[in-house]
C-alpha atoms as a PDB file:
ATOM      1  CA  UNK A   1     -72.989 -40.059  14.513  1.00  0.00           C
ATOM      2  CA  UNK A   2     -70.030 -41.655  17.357  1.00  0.00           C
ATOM      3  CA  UNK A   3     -69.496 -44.082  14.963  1.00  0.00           C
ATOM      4  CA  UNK A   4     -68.438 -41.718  12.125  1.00  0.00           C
ATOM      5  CA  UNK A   5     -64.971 -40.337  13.424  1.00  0.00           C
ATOM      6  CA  UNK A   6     -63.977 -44.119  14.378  1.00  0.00           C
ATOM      7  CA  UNK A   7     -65.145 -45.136  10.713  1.00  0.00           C
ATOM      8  CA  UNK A   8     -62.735 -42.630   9.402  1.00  0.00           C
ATOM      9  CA  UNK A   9     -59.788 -43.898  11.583  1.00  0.00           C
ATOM     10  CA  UNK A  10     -60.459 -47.138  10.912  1.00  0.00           C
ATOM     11  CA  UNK A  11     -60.677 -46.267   7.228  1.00  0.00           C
ATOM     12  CA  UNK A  12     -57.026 -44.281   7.702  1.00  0.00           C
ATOM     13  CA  UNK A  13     -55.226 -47.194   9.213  1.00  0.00           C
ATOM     14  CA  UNK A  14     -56.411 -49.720   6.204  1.00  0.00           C
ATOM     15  CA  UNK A  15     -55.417 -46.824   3.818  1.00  0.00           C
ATOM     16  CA  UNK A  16     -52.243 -46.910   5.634  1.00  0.00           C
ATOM     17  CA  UNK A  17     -51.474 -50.392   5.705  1.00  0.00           C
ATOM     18  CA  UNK A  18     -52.528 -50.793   1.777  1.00  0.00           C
ATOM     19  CA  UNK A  19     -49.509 -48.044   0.803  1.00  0.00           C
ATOM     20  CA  UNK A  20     -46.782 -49.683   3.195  1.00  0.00           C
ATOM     21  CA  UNK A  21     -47.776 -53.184   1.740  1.00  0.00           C
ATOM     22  CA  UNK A  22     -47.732 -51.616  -1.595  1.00  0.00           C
ATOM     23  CA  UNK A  23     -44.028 -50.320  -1.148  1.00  0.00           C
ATOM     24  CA  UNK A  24     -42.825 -53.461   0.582  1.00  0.00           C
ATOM     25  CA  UNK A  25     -43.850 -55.280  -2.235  1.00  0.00           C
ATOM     26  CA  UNK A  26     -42.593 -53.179  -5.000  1.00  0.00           C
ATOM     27  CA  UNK A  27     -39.515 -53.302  -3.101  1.00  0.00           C
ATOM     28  CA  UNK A  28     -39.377 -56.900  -2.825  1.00  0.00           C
ATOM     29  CA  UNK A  29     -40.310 -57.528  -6.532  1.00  0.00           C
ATOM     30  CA  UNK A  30     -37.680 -54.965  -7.827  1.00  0.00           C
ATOM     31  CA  UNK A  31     -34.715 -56.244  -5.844  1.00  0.00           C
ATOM     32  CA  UNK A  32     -35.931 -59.714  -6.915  1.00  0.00           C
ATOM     33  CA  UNK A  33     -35.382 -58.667 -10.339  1.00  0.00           C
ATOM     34  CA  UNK A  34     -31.909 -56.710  -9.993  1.00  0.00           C
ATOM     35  CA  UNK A  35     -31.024 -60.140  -8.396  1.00  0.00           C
ATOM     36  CA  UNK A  36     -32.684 -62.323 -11.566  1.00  0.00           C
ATOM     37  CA  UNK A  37     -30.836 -60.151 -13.935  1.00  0.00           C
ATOM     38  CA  UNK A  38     -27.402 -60.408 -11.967  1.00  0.00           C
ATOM     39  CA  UNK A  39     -27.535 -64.274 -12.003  1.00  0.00           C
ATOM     40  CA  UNK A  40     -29.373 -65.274 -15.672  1.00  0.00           C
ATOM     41  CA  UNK A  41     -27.622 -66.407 -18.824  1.00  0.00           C
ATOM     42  CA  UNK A  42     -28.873 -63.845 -20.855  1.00  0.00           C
ATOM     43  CA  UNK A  43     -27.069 -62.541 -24.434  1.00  0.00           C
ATOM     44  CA  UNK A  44     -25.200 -59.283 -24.147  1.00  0.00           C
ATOM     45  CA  UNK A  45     -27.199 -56.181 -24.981  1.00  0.00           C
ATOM     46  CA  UNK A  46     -27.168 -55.210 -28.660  1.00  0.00           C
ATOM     47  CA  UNK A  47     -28.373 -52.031 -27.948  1.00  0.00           C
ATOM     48  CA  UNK A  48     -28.582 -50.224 -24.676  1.00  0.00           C
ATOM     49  CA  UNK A  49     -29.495 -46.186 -23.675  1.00  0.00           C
ATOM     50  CA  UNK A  50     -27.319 -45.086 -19.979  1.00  0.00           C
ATOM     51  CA  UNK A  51     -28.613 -41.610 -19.863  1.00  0.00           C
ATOM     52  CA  UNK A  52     -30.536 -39.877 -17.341  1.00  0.00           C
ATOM     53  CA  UNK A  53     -33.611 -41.446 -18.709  1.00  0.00           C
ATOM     54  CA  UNK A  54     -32.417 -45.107 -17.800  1.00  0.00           C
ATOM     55  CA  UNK A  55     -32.920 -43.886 -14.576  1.00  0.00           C
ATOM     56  CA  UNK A  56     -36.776 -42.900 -14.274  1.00  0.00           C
ATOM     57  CA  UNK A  57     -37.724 -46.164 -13.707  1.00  0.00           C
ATOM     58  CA  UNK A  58     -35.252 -46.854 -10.837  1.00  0.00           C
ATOM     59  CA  UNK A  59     -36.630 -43.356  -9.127  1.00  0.00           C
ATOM     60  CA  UNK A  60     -40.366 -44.350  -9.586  1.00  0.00           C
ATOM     61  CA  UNK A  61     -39.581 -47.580  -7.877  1.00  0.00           C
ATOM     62  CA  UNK A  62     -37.200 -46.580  -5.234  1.00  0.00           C
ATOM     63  CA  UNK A  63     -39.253 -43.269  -4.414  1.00  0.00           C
ATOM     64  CA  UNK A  64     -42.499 -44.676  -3.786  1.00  0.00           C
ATOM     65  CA  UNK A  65     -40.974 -47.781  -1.191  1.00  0.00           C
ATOM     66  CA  UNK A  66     -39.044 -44.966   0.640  1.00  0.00           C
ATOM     67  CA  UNK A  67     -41.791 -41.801   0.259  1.00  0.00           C
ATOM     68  CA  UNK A  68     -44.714 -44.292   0.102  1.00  0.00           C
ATOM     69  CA  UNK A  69     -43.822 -46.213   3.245  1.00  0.00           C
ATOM     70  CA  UNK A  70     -42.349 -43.094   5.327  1.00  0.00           C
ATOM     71  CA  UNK A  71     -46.083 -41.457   4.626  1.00  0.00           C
ATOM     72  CA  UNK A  72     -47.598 -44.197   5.618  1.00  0.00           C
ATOM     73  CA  UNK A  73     -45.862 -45.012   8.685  1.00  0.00           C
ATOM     74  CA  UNK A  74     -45.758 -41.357   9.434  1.00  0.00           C
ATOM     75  CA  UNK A  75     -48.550 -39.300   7.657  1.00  0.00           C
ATOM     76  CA  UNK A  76     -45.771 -36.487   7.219  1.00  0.00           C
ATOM     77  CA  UNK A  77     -46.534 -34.407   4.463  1.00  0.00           C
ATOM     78  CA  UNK A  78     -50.335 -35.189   4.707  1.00  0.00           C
ATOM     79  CA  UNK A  79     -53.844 -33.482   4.181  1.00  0.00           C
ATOM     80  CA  UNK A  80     -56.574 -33.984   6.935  1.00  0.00           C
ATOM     81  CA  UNK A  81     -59.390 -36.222   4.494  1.00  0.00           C
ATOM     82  CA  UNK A  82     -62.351 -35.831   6.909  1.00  0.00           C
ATOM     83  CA  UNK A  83     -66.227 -36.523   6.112  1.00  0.00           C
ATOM     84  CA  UNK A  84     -67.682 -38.464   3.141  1.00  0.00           C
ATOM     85  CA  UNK A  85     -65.819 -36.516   0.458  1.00  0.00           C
ATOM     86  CA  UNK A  86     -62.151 -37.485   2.599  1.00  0.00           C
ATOM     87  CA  UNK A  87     -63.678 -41.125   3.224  1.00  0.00           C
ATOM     88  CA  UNK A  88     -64.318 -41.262  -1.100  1.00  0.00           C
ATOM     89  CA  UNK A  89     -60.660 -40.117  -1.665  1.00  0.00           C
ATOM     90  CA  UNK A  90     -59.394 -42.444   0.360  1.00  0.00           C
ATOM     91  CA  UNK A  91     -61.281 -45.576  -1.205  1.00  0.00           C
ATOM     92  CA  UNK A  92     -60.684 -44.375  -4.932  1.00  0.00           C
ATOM     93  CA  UNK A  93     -56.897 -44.438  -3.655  1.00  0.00           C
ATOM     94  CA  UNK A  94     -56.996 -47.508  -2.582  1.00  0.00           C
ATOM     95  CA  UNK A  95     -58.757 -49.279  -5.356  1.00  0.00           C
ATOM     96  CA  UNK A  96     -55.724 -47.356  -8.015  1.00  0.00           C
ATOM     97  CA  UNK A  97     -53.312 -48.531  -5.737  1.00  0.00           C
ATOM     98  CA  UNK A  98     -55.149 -51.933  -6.121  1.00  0.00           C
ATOM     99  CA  UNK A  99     -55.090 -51.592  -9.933  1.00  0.00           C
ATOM    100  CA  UNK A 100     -51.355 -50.541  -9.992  1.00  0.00           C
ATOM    101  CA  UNK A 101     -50.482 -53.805  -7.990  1.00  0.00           C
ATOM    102  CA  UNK A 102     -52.730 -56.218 -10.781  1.00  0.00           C
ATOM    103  CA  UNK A 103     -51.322 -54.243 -13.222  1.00  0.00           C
ATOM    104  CA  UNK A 104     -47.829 -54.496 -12.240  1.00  0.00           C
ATOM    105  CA  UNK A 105     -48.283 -58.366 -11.683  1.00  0.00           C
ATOM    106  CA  UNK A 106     -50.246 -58.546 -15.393  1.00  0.00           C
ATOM    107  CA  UNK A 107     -46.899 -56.752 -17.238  1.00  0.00           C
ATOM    108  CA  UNK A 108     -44.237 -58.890 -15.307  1.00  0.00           C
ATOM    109  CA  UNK A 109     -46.624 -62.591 -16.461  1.00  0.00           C
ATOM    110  CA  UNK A 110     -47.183 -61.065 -19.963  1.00  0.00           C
ATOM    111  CA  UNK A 111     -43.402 -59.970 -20.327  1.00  0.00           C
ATOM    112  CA  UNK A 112     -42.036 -63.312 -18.699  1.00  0.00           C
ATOM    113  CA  UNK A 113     -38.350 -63.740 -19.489  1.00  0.00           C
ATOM    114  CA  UNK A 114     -37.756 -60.651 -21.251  1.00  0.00           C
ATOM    115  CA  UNK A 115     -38.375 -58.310 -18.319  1.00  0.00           C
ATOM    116  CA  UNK A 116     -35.397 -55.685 -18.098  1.00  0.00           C
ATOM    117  CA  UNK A 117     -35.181 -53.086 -15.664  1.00  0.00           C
ATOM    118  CA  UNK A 118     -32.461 -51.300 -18.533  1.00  0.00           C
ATOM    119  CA  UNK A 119     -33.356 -49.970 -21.960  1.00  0.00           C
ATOM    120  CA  UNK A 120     -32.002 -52.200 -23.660  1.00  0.00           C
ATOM    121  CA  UNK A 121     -32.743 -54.625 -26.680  1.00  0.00           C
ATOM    122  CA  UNK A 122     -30.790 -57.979 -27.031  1.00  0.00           C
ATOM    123  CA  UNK A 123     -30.430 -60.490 -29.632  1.00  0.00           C
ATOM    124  CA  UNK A 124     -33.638 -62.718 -27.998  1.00  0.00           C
ATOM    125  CA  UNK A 125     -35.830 -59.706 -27.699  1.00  0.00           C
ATOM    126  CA  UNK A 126     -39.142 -59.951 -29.356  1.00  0.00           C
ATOM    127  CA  UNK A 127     -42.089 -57.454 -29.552  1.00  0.00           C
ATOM    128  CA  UNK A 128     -44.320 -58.762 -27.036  1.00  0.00           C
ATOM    129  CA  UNK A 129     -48.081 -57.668 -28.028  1.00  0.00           C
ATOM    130  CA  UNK A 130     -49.790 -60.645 -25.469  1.00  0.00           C
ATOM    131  CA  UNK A 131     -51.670 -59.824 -21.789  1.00  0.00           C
ATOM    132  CA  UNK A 132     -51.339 -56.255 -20.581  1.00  0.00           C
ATOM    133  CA  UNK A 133     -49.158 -55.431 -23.763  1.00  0.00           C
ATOM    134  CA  UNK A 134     -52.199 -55.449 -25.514  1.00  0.00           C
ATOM    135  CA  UNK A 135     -53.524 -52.695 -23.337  1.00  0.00           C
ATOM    136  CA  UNK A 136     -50.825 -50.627 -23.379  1.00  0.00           C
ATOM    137  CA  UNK A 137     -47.379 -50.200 -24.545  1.00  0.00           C
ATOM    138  CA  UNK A 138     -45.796 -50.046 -20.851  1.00  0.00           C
ATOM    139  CA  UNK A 139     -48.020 -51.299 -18.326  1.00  0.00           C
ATOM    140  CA  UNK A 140     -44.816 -51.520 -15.741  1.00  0.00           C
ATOM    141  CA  UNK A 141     -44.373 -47.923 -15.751  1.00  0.00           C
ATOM    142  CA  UNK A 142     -47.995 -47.049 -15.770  1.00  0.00           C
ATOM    143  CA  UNK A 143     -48.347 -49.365 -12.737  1.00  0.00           C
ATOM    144  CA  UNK A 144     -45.664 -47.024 -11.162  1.00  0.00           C
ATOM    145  CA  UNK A 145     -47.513 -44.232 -11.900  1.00  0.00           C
ATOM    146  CA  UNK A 146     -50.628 -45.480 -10.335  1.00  0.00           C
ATOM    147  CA  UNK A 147     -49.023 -46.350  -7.136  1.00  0.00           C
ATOM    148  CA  UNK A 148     -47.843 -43.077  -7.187  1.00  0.00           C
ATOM    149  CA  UNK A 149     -51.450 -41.443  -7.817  1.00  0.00           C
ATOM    150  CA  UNK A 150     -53.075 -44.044  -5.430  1.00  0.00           C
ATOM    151  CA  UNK A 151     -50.974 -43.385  -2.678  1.00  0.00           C
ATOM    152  CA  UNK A 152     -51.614 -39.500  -2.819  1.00  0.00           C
ATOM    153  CA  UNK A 153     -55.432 -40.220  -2.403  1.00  0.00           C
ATOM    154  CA  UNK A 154     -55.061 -42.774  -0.042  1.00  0.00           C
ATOM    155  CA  UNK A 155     -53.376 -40.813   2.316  1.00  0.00           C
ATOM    156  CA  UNK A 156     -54.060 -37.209   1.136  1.00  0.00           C
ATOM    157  CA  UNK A 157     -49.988 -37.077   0.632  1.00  0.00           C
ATOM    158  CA  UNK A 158     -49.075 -34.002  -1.611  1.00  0.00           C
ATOM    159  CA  UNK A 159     -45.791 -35.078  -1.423  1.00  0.00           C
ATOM    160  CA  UNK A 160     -46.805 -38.385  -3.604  1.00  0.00           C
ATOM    161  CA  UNK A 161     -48.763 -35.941  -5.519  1.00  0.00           C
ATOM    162  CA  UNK A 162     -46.232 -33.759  -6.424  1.00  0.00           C
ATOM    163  CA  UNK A 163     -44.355 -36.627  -7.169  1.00  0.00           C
ATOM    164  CA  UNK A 164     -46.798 -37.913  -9.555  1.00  0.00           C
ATOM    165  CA  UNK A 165     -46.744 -35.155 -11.686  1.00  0.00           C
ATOM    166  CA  UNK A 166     -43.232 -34.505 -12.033  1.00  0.00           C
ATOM    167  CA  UNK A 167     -42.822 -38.677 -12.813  1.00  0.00           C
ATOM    168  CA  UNK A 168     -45.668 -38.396 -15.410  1.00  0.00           C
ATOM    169  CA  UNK A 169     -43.621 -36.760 -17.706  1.00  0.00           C
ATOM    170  CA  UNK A 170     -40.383 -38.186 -17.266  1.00  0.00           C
ATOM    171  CA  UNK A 171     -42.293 -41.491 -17.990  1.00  0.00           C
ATOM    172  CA  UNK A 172     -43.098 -40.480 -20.887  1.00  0.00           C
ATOM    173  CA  UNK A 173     -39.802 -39.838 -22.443  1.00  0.00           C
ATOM    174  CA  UNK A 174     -38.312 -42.907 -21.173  1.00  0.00           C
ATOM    175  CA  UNK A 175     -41.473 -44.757 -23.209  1.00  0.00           C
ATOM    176  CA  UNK A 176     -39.735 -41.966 -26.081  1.00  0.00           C
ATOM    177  CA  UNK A 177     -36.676 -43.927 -24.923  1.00  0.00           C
ATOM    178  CA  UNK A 178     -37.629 -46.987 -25.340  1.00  0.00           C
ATOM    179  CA  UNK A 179     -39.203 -47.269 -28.226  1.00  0.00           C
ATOM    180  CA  UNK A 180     -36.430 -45.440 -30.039  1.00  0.00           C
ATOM    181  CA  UNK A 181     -34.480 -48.790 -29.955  1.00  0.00           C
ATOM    182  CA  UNK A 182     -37.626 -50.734 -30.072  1.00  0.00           C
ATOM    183  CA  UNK A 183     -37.843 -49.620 -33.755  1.00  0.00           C
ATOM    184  CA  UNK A 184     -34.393 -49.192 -34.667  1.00  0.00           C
ATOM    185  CA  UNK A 185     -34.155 -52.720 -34.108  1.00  0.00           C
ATOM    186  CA  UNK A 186     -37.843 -54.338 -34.662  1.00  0.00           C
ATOM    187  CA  UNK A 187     -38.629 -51.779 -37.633  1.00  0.00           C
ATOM    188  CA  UNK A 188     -42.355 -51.674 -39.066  1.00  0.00           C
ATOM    189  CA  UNK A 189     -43.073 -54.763 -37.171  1.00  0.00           C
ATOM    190  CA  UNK A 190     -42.814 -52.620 -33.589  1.00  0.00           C
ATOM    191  CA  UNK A 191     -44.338 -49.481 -35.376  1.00  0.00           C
ATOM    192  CA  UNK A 192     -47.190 -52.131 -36.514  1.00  0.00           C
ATOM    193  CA  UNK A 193     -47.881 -52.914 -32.806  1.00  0.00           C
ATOM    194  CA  UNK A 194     -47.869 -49.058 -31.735  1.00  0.00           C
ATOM    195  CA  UNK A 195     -50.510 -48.213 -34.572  1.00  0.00           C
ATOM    196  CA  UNK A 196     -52.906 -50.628 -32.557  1.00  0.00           C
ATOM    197  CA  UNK A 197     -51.931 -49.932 -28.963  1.00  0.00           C
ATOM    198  CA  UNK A 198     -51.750 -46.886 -26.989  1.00  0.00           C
ATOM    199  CA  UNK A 199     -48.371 -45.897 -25.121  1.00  0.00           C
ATOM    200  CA  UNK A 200     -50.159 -45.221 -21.416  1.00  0.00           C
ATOM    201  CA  UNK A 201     -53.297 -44.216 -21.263  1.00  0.00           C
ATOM    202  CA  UNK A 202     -55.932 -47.047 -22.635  1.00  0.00           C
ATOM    203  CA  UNK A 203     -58.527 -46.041 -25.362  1.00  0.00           C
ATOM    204  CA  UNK A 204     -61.586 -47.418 -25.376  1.00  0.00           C
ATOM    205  CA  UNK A 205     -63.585 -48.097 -28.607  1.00  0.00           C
ATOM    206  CA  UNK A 206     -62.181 -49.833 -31.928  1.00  0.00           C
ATOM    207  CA  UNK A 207     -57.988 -49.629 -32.325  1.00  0.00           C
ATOM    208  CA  UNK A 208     -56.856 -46.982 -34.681  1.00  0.00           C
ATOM    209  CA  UNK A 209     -54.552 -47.799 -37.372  1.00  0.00           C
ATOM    210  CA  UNK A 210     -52.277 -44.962 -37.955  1.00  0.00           C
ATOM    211  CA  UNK A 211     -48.387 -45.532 -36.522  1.00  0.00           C
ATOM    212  CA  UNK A 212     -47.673 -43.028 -33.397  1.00  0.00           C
ATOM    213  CA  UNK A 213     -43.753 -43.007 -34.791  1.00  0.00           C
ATOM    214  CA  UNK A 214     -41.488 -42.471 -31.628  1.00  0.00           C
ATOM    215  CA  UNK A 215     -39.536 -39.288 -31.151  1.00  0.00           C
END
């Protein structure tokens, strides 16, 4: 029974220490990209979207290193997690958090050279349908959203809840977004590929064959 409330801080600190290593990596990954894509010989965009929606992806990233790393220096904003149902939440946040990390570093192998952080398409573009494309449509931006998710369980953060929520959404447009020039520019062969795979949330069972057409 003594050892219980030192098992939960011990279990509090890892949490902690998983989110902060979580946002210092996304934020070392994402500035190594901005960098990439400042310095590689690359043809001009054919297409391109600079609405609010370009944007989403920027304020996933950039909101869970500063949120993400604030809570977990901090625990601001946070829900006491006590006893074996706090000690549960905490480990099924972790193990999210895990699979938004794999699932971040699966997208960025599978997309290699064609990783963008704009909606754009350019003339060397290609549908890419190998790795965690085959999963889902955007495994970047459903990585985001399970750091997101992760970190709210982790560290009982409403804050990163809320923030889930609202970013779920937004997400989804932007996949709207992107898959608007996708097809103006790939035709049936993209709408081909979105018949058989699902936009963010994986199916399990047999792939269905009619075309989700974006809107």
């Amino acid at each position: 029974m003594l050892a219980c409330p030192i098992v939960e801080v011990a279990l509090e600190l890892f949490a902690r220490a998983v989110v902060a290593a979580a946002a210092l990596l996304l934020a070392l990954v994402g500035l190594a990209q901005l960098a990439r894509e400042q310095v590689a010989a690359r043809p001009r965009p054919i297409l391109r979207h600079t609405g609010p929606l370009a944007a989403v992806n920027f304020v996933g990233i950039g909101g869970f290193v500063l949120l993400g790393a604030w809570t977990a220096w901090s625990m601001v904003g946070t829900l006491a997690l006590g006893g074996a149902p706090g000690d549960v939440a905490r480990w099924v946040g972790i193990l999210v958090l895990a699979g938004g990390v794999a699932l971040a570093a699966w997208g960025i192998r599978s997309l290699g050279h064609h990783l963008a952080s704009a909606a754009e398409v350019r003339p060397d573009s290609e549908v890419v349908t190998r790795g965690a494309y085959g999963l889902v449509r955007h495994p970047l931006y459903l990585s985001i959203l399970l750091l997101w998710a992760g970190g709210a369980l982790a560290l009982g953060s409403w804050p990163l809840g809320i923030g889930c929520v609202l970013l779920a959404p937004a997400f989804v447009e932007r996949c709207r977004l992107e898959e608007r020039l996708l097809t103006a520019h790939f035709g049936e062969a993209y709408l081909a590929y979105a018949s058989r795979v699902p936009m963010l949330v994986p199916r399990p069972g047999p792939a269905r064959h009619r075309p989700e057409r974006p809107r």
